[in-house]
C-alpha atoms as a PDB file:
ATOM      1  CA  UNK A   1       0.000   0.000   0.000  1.00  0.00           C
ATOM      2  CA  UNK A   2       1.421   3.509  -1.060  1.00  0.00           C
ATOM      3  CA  UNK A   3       3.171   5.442   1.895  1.00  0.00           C
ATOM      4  CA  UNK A   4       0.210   8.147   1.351  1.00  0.00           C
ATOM      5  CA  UNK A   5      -2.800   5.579   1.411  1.00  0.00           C
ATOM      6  CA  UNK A   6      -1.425   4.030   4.655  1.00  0.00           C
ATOM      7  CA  UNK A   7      -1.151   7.517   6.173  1.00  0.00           C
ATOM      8  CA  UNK A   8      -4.480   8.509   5.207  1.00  0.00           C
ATOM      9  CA  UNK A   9      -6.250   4.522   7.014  1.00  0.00           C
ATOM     10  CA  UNK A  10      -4.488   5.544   9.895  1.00  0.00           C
ATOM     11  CA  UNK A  11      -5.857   8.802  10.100  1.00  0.00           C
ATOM     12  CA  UNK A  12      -9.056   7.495   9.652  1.00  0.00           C
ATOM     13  CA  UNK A  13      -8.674   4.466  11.927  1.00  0.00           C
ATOM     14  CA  UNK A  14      -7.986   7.075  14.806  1.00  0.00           C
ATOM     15  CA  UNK A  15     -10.233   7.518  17.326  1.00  0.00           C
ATOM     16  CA  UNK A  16     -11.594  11.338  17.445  1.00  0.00           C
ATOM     17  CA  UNK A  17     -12.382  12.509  20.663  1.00  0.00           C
ATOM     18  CA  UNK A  18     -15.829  13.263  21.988  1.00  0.00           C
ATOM     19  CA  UNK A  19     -17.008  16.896  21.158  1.00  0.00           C
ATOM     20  CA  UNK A  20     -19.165  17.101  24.281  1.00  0.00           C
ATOM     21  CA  UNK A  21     -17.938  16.897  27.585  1.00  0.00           C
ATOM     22  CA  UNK A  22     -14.155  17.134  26.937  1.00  0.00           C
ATOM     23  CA  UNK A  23     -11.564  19.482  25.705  1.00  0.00           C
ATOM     24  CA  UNK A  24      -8.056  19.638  23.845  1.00  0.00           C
ATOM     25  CA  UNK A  25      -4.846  20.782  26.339  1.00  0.00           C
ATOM     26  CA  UNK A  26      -2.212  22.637  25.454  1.00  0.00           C
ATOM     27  CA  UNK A  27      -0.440  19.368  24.059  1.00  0.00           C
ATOM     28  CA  UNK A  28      -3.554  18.585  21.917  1.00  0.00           C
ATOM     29  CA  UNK A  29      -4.708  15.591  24.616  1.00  0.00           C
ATOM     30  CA  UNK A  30      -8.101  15.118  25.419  1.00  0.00           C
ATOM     31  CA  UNK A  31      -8.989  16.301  29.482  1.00  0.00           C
ATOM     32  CA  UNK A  32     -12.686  15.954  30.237  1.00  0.00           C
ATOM     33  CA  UNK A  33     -14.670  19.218  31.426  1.00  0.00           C
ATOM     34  CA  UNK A  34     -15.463  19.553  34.713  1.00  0.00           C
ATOM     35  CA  UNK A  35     -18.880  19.286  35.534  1.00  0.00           C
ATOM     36  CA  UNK A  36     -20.606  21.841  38.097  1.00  0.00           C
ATOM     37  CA  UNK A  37     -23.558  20.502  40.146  1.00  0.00           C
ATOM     38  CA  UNK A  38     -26.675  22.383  38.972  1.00  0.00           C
ATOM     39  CA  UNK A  39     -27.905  25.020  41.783  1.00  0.00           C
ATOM     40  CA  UNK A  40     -31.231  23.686  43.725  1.00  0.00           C
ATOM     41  CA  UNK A  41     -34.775  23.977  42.532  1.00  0.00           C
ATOM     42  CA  UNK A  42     -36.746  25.902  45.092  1.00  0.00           C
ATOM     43  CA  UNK A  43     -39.659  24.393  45.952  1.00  0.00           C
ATOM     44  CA  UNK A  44     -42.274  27.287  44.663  1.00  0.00           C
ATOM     45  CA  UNK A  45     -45.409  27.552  42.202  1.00  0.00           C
ATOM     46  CA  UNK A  46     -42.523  29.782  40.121  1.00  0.00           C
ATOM     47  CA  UNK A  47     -39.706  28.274  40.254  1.00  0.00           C
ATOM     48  CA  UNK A  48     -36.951  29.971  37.843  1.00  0.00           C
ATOM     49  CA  UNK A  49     -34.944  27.961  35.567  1.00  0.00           C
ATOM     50  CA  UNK A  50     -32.062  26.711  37.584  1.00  0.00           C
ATOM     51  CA  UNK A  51     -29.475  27.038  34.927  1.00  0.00           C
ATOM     52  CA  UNK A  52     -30.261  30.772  34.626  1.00  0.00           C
ATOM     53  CA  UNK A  53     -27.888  33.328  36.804  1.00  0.00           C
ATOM     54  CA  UNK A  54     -30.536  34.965  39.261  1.00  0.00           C
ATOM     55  CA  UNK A  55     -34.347  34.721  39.375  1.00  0.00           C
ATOM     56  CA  UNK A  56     -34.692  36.819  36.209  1.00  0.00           C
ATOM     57  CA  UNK A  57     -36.473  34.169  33.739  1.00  0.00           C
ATOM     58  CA  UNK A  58     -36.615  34.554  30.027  1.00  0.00           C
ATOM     59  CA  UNK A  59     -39.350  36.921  29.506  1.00  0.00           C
ATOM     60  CA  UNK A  60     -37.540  39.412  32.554  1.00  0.00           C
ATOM     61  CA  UNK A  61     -40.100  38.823  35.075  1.00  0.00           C
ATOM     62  CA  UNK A  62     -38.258  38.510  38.731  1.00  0.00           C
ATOM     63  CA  UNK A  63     -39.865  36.942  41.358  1.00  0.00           C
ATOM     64  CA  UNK A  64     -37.805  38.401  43.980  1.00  0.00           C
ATOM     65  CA  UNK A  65     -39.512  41.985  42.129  1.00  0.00           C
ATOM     66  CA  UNK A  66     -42.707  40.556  41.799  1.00  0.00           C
ATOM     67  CA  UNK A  67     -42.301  39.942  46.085  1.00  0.00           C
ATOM     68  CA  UNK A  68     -41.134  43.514  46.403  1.00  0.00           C
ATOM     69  CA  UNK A  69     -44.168  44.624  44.795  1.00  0.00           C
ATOM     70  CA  UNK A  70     -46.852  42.916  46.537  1.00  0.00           C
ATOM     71  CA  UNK A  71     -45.664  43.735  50.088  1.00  0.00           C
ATOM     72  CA  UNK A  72     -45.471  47.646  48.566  1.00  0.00           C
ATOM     73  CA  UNK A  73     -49.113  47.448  47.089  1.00  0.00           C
ATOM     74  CA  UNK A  74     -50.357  45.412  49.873  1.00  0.00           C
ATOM     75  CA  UNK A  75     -52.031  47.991  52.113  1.00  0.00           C
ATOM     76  CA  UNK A  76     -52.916  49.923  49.312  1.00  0.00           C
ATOM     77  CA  UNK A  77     -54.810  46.721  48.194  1.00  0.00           C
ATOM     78  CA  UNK A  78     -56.235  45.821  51.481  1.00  0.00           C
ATOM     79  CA  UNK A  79     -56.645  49.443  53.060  1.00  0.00           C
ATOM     80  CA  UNK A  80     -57.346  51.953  50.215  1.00  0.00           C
ATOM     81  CA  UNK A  81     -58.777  49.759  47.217  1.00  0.00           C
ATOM     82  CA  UNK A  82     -60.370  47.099  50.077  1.00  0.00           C
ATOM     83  CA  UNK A  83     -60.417  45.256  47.115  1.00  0.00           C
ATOM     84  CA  UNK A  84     -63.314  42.283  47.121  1.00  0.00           C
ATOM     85  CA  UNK A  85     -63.416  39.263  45.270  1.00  0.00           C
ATOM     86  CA  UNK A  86     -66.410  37.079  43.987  1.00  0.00           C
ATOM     87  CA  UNK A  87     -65.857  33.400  41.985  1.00  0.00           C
ATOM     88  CA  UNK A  88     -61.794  33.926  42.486  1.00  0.00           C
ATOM     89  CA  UNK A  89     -62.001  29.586  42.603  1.00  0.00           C
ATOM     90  CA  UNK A  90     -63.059  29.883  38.623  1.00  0.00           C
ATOM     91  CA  UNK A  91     -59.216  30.674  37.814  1.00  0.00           C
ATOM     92  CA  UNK A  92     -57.651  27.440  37.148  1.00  0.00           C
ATOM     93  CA  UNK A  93     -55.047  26.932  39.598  1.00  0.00           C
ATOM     94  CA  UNK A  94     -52.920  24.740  37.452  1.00  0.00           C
ATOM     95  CA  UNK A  95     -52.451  25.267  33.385  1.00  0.00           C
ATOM     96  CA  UNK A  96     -52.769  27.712  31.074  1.00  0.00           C
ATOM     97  CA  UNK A  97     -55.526  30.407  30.982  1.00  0.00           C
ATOM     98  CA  UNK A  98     -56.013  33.616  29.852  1.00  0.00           C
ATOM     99  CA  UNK A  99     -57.404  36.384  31.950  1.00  0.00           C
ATOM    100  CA  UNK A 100     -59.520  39.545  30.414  1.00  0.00           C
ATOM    101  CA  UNK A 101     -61.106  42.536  31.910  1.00  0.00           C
ATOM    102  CA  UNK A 102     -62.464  45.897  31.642  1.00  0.00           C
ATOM    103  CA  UNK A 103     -60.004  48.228  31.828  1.00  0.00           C
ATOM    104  CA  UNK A 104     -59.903  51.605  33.654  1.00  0.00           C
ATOM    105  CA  UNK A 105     -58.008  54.764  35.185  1.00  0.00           C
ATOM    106  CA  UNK A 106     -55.876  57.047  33.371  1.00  0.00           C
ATOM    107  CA  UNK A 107     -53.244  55.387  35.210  1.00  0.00           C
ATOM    108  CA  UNK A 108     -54.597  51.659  35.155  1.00  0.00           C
ATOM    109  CA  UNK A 109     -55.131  50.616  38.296  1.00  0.00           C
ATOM    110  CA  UNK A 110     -56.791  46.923  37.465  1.00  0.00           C
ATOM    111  CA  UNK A 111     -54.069  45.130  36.263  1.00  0.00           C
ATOM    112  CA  UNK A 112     -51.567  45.504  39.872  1.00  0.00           C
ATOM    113  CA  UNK A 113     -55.588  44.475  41.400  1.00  0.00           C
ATOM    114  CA  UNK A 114     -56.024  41.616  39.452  1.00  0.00           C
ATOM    115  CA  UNK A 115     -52.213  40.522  39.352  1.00  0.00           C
ATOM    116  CA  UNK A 116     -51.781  40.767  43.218  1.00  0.00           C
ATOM    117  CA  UNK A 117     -55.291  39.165  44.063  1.00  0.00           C
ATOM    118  CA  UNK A 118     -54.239  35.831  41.742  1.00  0.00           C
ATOM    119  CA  UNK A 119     -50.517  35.727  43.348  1.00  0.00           C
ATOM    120  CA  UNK A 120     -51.432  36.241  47.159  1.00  0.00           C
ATOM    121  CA  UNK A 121     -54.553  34.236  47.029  1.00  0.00           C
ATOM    122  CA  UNK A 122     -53.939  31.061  44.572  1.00  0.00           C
ATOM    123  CA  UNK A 123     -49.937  31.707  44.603  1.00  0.00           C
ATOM    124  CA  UNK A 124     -49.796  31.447  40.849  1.00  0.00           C
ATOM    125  CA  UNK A 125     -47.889  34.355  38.649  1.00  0.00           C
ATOM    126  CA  UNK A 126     -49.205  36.407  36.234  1.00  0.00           C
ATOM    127  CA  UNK A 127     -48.125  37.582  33.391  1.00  0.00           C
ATOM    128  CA  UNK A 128     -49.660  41.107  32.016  1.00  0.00           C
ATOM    129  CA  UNK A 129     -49.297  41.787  28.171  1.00  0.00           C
ATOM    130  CA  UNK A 130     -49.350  45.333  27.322  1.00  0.00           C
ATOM    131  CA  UNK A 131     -48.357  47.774  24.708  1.00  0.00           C
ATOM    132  CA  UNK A 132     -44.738  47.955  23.339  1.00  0.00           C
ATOM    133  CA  UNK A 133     -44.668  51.283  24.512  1.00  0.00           C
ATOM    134  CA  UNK A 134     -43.616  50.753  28.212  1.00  0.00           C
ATOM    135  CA  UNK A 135     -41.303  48.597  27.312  1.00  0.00           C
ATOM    136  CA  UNK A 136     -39.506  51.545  25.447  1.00  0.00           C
ATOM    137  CA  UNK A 137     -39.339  53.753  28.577  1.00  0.00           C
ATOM    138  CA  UNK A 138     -36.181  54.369  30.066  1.00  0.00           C
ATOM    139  CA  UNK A 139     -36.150  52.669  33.879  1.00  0.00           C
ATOM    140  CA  UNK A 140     -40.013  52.307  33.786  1.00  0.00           C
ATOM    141  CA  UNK A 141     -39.852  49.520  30.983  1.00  0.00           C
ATOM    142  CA  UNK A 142     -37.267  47.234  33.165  1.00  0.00           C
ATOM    143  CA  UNK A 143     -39.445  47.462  36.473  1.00  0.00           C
ATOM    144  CA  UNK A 144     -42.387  47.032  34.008  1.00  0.00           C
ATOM    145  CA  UNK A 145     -40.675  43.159  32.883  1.00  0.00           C
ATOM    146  CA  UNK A 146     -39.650  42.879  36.155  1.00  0.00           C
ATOM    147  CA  UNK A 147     -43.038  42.840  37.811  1.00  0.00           C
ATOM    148  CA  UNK A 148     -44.600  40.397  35.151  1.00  0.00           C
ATOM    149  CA  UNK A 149     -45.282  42.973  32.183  1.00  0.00           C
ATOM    150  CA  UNK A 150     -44.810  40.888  28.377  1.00  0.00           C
ATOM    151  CA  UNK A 151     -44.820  43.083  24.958  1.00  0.00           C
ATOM    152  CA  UNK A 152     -48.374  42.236  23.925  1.00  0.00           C
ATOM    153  CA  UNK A 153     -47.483  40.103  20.490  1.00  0.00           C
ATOM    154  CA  UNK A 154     -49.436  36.727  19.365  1.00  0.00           C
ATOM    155  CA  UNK A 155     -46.485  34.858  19.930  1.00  0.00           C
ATOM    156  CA  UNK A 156     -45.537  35.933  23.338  1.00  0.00           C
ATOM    157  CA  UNK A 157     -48.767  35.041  24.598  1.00  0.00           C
ATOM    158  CA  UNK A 158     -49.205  31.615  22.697  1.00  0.00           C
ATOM    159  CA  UNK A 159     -45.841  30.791  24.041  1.00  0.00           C
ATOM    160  CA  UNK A 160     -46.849  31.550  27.875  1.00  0.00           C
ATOM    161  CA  UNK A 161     -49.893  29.904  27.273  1.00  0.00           C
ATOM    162  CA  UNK A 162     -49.007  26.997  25.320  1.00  0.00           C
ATOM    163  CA  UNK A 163     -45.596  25.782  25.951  1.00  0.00           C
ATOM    164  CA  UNK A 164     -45.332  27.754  29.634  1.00  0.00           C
ATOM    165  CA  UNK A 165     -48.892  26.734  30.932  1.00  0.00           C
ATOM    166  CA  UNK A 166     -48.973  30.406  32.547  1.00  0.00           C
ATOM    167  CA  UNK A 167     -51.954  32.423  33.718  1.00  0.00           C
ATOM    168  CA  UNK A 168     -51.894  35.675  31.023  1.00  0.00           C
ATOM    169  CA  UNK A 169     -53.539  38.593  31.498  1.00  0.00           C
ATOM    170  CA  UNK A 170     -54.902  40.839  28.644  1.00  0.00           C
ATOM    171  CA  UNK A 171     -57.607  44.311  28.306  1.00  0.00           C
ATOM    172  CA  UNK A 172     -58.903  43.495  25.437  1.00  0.00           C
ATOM    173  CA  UNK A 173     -60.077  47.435  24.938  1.00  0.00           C
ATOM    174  CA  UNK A 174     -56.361  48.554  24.850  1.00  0.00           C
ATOM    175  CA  UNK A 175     -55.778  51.644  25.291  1.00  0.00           C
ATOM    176  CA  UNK A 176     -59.320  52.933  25.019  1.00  0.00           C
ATOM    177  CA  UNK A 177     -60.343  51.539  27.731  1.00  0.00           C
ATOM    178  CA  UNK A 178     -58.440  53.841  30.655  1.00  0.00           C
ATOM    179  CA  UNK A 179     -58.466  56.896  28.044  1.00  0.00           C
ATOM    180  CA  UNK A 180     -62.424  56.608  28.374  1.00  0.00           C
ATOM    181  CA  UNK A 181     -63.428  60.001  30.262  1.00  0.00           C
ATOM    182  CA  UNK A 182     -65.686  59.919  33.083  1.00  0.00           C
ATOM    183  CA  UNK A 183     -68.713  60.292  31.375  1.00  0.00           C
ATOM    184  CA  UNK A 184     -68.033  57.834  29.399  1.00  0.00           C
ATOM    185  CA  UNK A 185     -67.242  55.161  32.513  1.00  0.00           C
ATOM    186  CA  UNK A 186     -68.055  51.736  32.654  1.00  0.00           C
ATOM    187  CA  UNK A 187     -69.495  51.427  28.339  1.00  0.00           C
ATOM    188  CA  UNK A 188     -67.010  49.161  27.025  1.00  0.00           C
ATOM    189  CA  UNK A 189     -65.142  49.965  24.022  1.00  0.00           C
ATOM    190  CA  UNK A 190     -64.946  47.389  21.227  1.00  0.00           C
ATOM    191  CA  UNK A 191     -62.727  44.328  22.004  1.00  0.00           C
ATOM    192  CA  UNK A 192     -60.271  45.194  18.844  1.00  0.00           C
ATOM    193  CA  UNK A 193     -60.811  42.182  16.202  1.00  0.00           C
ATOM    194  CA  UNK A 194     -60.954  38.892  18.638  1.00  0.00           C
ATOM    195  CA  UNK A 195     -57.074  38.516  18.813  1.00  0.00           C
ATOM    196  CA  UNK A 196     -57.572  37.140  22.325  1.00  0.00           C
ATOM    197  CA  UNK A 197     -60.192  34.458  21.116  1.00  0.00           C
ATOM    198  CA  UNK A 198     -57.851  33.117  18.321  1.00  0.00           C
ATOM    199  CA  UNK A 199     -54.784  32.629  20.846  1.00  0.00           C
ATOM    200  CA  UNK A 200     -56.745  31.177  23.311  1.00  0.00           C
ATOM    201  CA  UNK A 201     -58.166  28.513  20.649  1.00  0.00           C
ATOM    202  CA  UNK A 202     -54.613  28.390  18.801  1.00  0.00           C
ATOM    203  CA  UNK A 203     -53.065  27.669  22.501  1.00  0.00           C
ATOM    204  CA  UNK A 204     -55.890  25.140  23.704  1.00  0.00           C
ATOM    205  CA  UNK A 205     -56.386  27.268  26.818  1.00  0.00           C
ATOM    206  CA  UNK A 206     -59.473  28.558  28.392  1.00  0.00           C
ATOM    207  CA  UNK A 207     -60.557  32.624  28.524  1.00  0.00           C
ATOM    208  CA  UNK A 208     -61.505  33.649  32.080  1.00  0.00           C
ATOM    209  CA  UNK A 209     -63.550  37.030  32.322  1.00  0.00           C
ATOM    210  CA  UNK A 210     -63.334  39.585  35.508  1.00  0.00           C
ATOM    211  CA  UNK A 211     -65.595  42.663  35.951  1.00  0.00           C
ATOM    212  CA  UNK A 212     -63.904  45.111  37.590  1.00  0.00           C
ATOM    213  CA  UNK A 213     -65.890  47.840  39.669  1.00  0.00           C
ATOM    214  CA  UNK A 214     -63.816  51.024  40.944  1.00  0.00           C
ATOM    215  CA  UNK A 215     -60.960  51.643  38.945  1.00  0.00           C
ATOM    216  CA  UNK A 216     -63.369  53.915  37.142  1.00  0.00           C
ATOM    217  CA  UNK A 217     -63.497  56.351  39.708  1.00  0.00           C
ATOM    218  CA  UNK A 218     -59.739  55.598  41.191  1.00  0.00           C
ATOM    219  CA  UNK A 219     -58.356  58.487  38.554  1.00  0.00           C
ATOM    220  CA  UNK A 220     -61.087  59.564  36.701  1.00  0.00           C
ATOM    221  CA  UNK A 221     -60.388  61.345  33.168  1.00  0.00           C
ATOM    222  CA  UNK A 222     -62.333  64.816  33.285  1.00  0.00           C
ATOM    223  CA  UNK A 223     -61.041  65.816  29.941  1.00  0.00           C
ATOM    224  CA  UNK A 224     -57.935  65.033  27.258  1.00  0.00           C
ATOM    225  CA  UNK A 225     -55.420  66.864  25.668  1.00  0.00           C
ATOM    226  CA  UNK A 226     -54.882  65.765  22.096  1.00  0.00           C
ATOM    227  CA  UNK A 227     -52.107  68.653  21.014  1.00  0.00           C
ATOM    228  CA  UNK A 228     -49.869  67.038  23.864  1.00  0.00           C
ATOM    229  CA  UNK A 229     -50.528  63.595  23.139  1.00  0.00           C
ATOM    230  CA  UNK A 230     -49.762  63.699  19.485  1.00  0.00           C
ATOM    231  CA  UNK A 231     -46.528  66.246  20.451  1.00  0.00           C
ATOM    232  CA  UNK A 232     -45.300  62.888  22.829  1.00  0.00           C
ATOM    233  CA  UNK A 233     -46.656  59.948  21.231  1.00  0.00           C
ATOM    234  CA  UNK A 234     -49.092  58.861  24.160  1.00  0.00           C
ATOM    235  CA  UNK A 235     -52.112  57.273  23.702  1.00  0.00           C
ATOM    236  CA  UNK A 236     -53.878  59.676  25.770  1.00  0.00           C
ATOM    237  CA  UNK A 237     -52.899  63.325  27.522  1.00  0.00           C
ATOM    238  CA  UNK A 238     -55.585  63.293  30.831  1.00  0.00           C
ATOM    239  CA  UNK A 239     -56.263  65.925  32.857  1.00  0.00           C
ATOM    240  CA  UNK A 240     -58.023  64.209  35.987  1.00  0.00           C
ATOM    241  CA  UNK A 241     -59.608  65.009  38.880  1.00  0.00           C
ATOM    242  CA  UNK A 242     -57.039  64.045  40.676  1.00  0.00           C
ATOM    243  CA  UNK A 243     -54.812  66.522  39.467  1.00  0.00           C
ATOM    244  CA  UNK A 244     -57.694  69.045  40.000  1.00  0.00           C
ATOM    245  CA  UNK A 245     -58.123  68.043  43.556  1.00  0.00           C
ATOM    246  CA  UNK A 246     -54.601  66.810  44.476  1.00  0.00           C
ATOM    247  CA  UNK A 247     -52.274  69.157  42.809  1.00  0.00           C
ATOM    248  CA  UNK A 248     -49.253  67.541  42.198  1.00  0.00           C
ATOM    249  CA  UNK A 249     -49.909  64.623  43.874  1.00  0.00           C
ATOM    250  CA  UNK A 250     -52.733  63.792  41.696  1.00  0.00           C
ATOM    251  CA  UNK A 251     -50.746  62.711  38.715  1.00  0.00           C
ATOM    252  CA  UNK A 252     -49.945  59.441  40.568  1.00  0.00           C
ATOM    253  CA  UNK A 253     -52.112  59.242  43.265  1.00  0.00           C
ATOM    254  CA  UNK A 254     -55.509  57.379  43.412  1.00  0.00           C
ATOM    255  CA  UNK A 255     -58.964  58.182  45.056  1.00  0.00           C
ATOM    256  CA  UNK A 256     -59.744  55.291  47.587  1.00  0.00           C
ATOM    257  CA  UNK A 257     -62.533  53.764  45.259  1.00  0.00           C
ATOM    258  CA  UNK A 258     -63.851  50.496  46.693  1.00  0.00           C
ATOM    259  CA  UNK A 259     -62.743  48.091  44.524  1.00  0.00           C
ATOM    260  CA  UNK A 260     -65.073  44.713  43.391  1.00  0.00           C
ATOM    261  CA  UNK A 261     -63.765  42.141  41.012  1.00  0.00           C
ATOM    262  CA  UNK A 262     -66.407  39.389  39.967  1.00  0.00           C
ATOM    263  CA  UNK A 263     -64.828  36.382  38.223  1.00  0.00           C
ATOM    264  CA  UNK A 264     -66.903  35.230  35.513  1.00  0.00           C
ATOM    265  CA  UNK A 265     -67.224  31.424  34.125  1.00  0.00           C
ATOM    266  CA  UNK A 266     -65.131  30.452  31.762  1.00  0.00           C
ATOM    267  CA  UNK A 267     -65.088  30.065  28.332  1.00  0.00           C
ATOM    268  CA  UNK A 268     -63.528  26.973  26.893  1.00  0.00           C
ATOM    269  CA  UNK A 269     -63.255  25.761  22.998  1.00  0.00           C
ATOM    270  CA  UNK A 270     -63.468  21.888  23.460  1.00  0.00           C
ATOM    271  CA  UNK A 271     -64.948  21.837  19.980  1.00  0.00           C
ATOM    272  CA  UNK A 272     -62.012  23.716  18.610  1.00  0.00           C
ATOM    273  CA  UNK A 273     -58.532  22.052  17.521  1.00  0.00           C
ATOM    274  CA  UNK A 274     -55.370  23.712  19.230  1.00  0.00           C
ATOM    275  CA  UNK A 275     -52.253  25.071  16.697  1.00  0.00           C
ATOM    276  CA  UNK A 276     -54.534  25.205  13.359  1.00  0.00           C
ATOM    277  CA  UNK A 277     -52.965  27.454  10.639  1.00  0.00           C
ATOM    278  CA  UNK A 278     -56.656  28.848  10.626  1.00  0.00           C
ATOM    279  CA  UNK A 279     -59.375  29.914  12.533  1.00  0.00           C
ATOM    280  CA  UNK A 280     -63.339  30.955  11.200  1.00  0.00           C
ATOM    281  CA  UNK A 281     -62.555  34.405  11.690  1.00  0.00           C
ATOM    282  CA  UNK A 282     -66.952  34.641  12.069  1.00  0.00           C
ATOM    283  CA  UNK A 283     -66.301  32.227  14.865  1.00  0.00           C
ATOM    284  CA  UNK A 284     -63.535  34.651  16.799  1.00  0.00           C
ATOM    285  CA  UNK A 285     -65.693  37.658  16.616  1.00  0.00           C
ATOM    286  CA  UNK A 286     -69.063  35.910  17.757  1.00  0.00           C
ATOM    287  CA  UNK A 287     -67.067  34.708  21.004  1.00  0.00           C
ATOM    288  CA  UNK A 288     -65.268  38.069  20.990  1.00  0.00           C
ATOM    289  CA  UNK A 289     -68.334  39.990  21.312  1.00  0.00           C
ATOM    290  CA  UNK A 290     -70.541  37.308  23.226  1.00  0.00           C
ATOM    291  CA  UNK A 291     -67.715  37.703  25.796  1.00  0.00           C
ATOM    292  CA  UNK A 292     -67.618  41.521  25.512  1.00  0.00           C
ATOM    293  CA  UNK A 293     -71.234  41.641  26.344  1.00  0.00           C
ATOM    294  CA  UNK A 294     -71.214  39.479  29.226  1.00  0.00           C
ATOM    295  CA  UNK A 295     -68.658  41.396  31.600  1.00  0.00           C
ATOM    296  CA  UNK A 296     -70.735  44.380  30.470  1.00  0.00           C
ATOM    297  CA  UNK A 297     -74.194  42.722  31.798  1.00  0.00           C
ATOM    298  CA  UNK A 298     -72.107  42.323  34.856  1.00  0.00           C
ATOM    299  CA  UNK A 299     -71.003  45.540  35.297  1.00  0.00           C
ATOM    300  CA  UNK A 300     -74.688  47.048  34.663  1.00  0.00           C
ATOM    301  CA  UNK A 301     -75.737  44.464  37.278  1.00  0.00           C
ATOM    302  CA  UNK A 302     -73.017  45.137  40.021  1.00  0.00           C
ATOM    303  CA  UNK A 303     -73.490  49.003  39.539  1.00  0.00           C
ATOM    304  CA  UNK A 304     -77.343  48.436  40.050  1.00  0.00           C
ATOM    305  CA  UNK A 305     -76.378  46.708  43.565  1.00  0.00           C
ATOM    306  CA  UNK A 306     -73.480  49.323  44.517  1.00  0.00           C
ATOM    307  CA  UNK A 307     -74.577  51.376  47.149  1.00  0.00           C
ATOM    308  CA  UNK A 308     -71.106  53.863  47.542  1.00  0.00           C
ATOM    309  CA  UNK A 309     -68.058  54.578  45.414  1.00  0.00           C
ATOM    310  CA  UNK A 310     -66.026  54.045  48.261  1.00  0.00           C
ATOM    311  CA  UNK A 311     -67.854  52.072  50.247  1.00  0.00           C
ATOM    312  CA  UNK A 312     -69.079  49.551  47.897  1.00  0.00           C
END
């Protein structure tokens, strides 16, 4: 056999050396990698992914932030909002599910409601999807991830849903919905074109509606500037009564409404295949609206049995 032929068998012949879990020294040996022991899964309904540095998880949520924040909003929960809860055991308390509401207050002040409610009281987290536009704010956007808040896109919430068997919740009005002024309190605006529906079919998960009573009146919108809100690309420039009453104060502070959430049945699609390419678009807006119209029976019928704004 020709010097070059043997040389190239030999070469073959030789044994290569696995790719994964070892390493070439300076001589060109193989030495195998040192393997560290992987830090301990705490024993929580949110566990974090143990290979990740911190408690930060993919989509930035902390739960060491999220823990912060409910011991801050606690009393304002329990002493200023007094916040009440009817049907909380319809939230599933294991799977997927997506949450919608009514949504209210120049500053909203449902979503922290509804958030802290679900984690002190079934000890689930839950993830709110909002516009992109927080996320773009300097400092506000980070404590915005931190505390649970997702970029509102299709595929962030099918993941969550789907894959991540998370609790999501969504306002479904968007930014109409706190930019409503007071006169205009507690009419729904038009739940956009069924987005939520289709996810929730596409991700096999079940919607869950809440009627919310009092964020309304917790920073009511008197009036809007639409100059200013064009000049800084808000949704919405309020002048509240707050700000009337408060002065400074009342750009971030809240009137002690009495706050009443009322969890509503929910709404599964048994009939419905998950992960289709399509869904009968006739379909999404019939649930869409039949949904709309049922939180908005129930906040006609909870105003009609309210005796106080901040009493309840």
């Amino acid at each position: 056999m020709p010097e070059a032929d043997r040389t190239r068998t030999s070469r073959a012949t030789r044994k290569q050396p696995d790719r994964v879990g070892s390493a070439r020294g300076p001589e060109g040996e193989t030495a195998a990698l040192v393997h560290l022991p992987v830090p301990e899964r705490h024993d929580t309904p949110w566990s974090v992914d143990p290979t990740r540095v911190g408690d930060v998880d993919e989509w930035g949520r902390s739960e060491n932030m999220r823990a912060l924040a409910r011991k801050l909003y606690a009393p304002l929960y329990e002493k200023w909002f007094r916040v009440e809860w009817e049907g909380l055991d319809k939230i599933p308390t294991e799977g997927g599910a997506l949450i919608v509401a009514n949504h209210a207050a120049a500053i909203p002040s449902d979503a922290p409601a509804i958030m802290h409610g679900i984690e002190t009281e079934l000890e689930r987290p839950v993830y709110g999807l909002a516009d992109q536009y927080f996320k773009r704010l300097p400092f506000v956007g980070t404590m915005w991830a931190r505390t649970g808040g997702v970029v509102a896109h299709p595929d962030n919430a099918y993941r969550l849903l789907r894959e991540q068997q998370q609790l999501v919740l969504v306002f479904p009005e968007g930014s109409k919905g706190p930019g409503k002024t007071y006169n205009e309190r507690y009419r729904l605006r038009r739940f956009g074109r069924g987005g939520f529906v289709e996810i929730a079919m596409r991700a096999g998960v079940p919607i869950v509606p809440i009627a919310v009573v009092g964020a309304e009146e917790s920073m009511p919108i008197l009036f809007k500037l639409p100059a200013l809100s064009k000049a800084l690309g808000l949704p919405y420039a309020p002048i509240t009564a707050n700000m009337l009453l408060l002065g400074p104060l009342g750009t971030v502070g809240y009137f002690p409404a009495k706050f009443k959430l009322r969890v509503l049945d929910p709404v599964s699609f048994d009939d419905v295949e998950p992960d289709q390419l399509r869904y009968s678009r006739s379909r999404i807006m019939d649930e869409s609206e039949a949904i709309r119209q049922r939180i908005q029976g129930e906040l006609y019928d909870m105003l009609r049995h309210r005796r106080s704004i901040w009493f309840g």
